[in-house]
Protein backbone atom coordinates (compact mmCIF):
# COMPACT_ATOMS: atom_id res chain seq x y z
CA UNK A 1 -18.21 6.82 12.41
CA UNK A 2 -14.45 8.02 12.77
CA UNK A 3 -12.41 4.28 12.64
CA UNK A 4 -9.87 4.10 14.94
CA UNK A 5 -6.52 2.33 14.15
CA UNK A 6 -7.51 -0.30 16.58
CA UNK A 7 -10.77 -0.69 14.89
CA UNK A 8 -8.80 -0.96 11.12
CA UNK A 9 -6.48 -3.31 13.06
CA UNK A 10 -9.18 -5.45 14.03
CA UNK A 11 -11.09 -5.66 10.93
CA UNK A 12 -7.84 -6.41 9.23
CA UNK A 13 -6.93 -9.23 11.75
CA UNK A 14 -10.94 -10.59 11.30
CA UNK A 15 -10.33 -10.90 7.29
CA UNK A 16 -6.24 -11.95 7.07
CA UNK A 17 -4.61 -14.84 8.85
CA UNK A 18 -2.24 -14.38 6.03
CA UNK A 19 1.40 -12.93 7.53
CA UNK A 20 2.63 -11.64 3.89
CA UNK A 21 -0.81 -9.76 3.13
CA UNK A 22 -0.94 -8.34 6.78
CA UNK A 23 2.57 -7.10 6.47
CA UNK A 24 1.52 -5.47 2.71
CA UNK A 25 -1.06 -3.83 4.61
CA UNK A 26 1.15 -2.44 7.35
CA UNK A 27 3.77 -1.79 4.61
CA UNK A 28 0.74 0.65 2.85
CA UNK A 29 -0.06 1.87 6.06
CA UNK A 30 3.35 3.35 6.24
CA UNK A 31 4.02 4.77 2.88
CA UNK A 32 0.17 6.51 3.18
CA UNK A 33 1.29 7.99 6.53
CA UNK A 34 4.32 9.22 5.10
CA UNK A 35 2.83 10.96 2.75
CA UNK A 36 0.22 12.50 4.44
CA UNK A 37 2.83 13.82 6.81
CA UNK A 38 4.68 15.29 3.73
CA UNK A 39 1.68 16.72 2.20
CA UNK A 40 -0.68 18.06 5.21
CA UNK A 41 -2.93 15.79 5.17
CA UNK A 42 -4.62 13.49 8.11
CA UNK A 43 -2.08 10.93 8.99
CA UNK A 44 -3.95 9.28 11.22
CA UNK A 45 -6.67 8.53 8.38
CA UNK A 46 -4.19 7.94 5.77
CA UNK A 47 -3.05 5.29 7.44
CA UNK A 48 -6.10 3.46 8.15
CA UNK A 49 -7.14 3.44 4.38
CA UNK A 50 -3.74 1.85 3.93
CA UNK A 51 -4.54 -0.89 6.38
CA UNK A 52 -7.66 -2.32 5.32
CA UNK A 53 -7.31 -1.38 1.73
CA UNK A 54 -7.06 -5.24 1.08
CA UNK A 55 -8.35 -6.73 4.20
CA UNK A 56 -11.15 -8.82 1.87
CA UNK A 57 -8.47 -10.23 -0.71
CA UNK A 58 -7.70 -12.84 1.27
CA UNK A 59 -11.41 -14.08 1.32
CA UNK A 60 -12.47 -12.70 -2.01
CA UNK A 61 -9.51 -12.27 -4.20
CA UNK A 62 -10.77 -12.12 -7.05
CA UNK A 63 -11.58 -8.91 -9.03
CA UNK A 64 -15.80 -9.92 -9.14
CA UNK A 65 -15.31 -9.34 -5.34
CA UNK A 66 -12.60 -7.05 -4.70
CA UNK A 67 -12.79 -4.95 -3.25
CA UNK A 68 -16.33 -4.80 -3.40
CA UNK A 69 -17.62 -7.16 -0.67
CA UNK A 70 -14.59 -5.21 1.83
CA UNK A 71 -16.50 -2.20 0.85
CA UNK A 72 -20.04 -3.89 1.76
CA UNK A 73 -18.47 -4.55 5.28
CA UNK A 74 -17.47 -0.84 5.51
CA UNK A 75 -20.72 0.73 4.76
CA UNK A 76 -22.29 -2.01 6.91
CA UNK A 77 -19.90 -0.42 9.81
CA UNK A 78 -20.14 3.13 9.13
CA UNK A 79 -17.07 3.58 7.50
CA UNK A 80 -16.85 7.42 6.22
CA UNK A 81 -17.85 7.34 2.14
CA UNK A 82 -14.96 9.06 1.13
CA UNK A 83 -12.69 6.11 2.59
CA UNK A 84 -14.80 3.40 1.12
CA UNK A 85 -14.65 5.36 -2.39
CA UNK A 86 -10.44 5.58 -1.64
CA UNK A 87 -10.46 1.95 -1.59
CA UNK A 88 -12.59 1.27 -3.98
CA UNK A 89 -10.50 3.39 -6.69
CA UNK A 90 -7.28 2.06 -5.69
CA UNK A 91 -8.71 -0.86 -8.29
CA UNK A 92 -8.73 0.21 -11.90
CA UNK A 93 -11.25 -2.43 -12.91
CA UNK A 94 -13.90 -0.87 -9.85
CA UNK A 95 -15.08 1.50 -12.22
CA UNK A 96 -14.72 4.40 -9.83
CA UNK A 97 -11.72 7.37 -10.82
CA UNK A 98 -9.07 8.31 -8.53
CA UNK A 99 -10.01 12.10 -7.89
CA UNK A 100 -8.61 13.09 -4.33
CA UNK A 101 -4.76 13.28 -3.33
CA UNK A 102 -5.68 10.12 -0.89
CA UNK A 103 -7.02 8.35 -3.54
CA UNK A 104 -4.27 9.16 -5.95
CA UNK A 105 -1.55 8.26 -3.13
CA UNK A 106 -3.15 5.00 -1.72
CA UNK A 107 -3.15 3.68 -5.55
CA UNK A 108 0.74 4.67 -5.76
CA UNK A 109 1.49 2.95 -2.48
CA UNK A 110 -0.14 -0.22 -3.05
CA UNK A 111 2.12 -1.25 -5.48
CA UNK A 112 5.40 0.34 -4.68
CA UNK A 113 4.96 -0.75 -1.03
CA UNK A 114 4.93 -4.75 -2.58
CA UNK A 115 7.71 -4.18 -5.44
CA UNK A 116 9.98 -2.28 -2.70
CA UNK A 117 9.12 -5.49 -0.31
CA UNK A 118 10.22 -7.83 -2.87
CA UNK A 119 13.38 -5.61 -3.86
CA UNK A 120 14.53 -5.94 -0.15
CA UNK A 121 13.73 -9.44 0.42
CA UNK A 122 16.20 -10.49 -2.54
CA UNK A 123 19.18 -8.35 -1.62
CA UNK A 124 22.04 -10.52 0.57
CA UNK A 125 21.22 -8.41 3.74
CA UNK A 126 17.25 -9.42 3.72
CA UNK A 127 16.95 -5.62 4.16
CA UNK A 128 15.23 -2.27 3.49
CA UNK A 129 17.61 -0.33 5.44
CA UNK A 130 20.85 -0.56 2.79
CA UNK A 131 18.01 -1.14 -0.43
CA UNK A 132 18.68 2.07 -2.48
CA UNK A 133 16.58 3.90 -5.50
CA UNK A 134 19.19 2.27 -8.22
CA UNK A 135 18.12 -1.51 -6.93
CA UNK A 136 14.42 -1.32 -7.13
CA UNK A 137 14.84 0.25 -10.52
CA UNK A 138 17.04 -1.90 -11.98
CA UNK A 139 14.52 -5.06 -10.52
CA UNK A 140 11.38 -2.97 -12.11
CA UNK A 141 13.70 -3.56 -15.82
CA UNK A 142 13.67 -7.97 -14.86
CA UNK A 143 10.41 -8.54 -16.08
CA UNK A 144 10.66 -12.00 -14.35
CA UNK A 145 10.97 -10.27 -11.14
CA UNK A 146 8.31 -10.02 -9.41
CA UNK A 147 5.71 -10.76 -12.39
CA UNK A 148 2.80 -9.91 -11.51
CA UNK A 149 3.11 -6.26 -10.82
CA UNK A 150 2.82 -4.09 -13.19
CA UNK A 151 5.76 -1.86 -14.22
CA UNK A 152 3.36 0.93 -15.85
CA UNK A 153 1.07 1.27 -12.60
CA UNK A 154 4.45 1.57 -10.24
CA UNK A 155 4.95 4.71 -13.44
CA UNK A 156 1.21 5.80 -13.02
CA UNK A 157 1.63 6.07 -9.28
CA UNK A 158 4.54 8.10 -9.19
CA UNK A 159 2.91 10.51 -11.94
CA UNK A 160 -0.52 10.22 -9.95
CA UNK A 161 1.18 11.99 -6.98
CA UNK A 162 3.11 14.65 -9.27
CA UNK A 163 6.49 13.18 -8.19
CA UNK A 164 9.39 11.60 -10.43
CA UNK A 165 9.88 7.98 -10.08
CA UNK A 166 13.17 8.34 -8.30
CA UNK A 167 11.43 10.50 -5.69
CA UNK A 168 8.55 7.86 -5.35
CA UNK A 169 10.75 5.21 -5.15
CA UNK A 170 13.25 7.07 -2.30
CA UNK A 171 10.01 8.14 -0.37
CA UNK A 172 8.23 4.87 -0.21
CA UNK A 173 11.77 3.16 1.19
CA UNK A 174 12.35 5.96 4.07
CA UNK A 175 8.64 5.90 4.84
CA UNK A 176 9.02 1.68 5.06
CA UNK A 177 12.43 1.99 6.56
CA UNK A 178 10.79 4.13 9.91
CA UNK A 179 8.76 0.66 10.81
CA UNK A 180 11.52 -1.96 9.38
CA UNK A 181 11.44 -4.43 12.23
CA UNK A 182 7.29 -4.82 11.91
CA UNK A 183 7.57 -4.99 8.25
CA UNK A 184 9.79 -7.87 8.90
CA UNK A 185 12.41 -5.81 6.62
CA UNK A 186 15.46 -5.17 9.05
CA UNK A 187 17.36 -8.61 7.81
CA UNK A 188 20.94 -8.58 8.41
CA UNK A 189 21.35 -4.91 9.47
């Protein structure tokens, strides 16, 4: 089976009611589409692993589940192996290594995607579109900002996908800046 968006949109929408974990999910969507434009790769798929990467967390959120039982569902719908395995190793505790460049990416994106959220929601203008490279480090450094993300695996990301952390950073807000007003990220601009 070749998933659609519609059918990752769907499955999403089946799992999470929740509007802040449906707009993580379209804010992964984004960065793994970005970078599958800037590397070659299949957008189109990219994007789709980014979706439903945590469509069973709402359910199952805990890390004897997830993402485990989302992966169940997959195989049970012929979802392609080598997506299932992409979402799978996008956990650390899943036991299974990040080996491809989509595995490598989605894991970078996950967090950054929710740090750079949170870095926009707290500026004055609500806003990605003035949030620069300079603000999201200085929040990573206020360890009571945003607490439960970890500082090293925003590092490990950047590293994962051979960039610096500035570049990271700067690509993950353009790539979240194209799709602003769905990510609920356009505030006062």
């Amino acid at each position: 089976m070749t998933p659609t968006r519609d059918d990752a949109w769907a499955l999403l929408t089946e799992y999470t009611t929740g509007e802040s974990l449906r707009k993580h999910a379209l804010a992964v969507e984004a960065a793994a589409r970005g970078y599958a434009r800037m590397f070659g790769e299949d957008e189109a798929e990219w994007g789709i692993v980014g979706l439903i990467h945590d469509f069973d967390y709402e359910r199952w959120p805990d890390p004897d589940n997830h993402p485990f039982r989302g992966c169940e569902i997959l195989r049970e719908r012929g979802y392609p192996v080598h997506i299932i395995r992409a979402i799978l190793s996008h956990a650390d505790y899943s036991g299974v290594p990040r080996e491809s460049r989509l595995e490598h990416t989605l894991f970078a994106c996950d967090e950054m995607s929710g740090f750079v959220t949170a870095a926009s929601l707290v500026r004055p203008s609500k806003s990605i579109l003035d949030l620069e490279v300079r603000s999201v480090k200085k929040r990573m450094k206020d360890k009571a900002f945003a607490r439960a993300v970890s500082r090293d695996d925003l590092r490990r990301g950047a590293v994962e996908i051979d960039l610096s952390l500035d570049e990271h950073i700067t690509h993950v807000i353009l790539f979240m800046r194209e799709h602003a007003a769905v990510l609920g990220l356009q505030g006062g601009l």
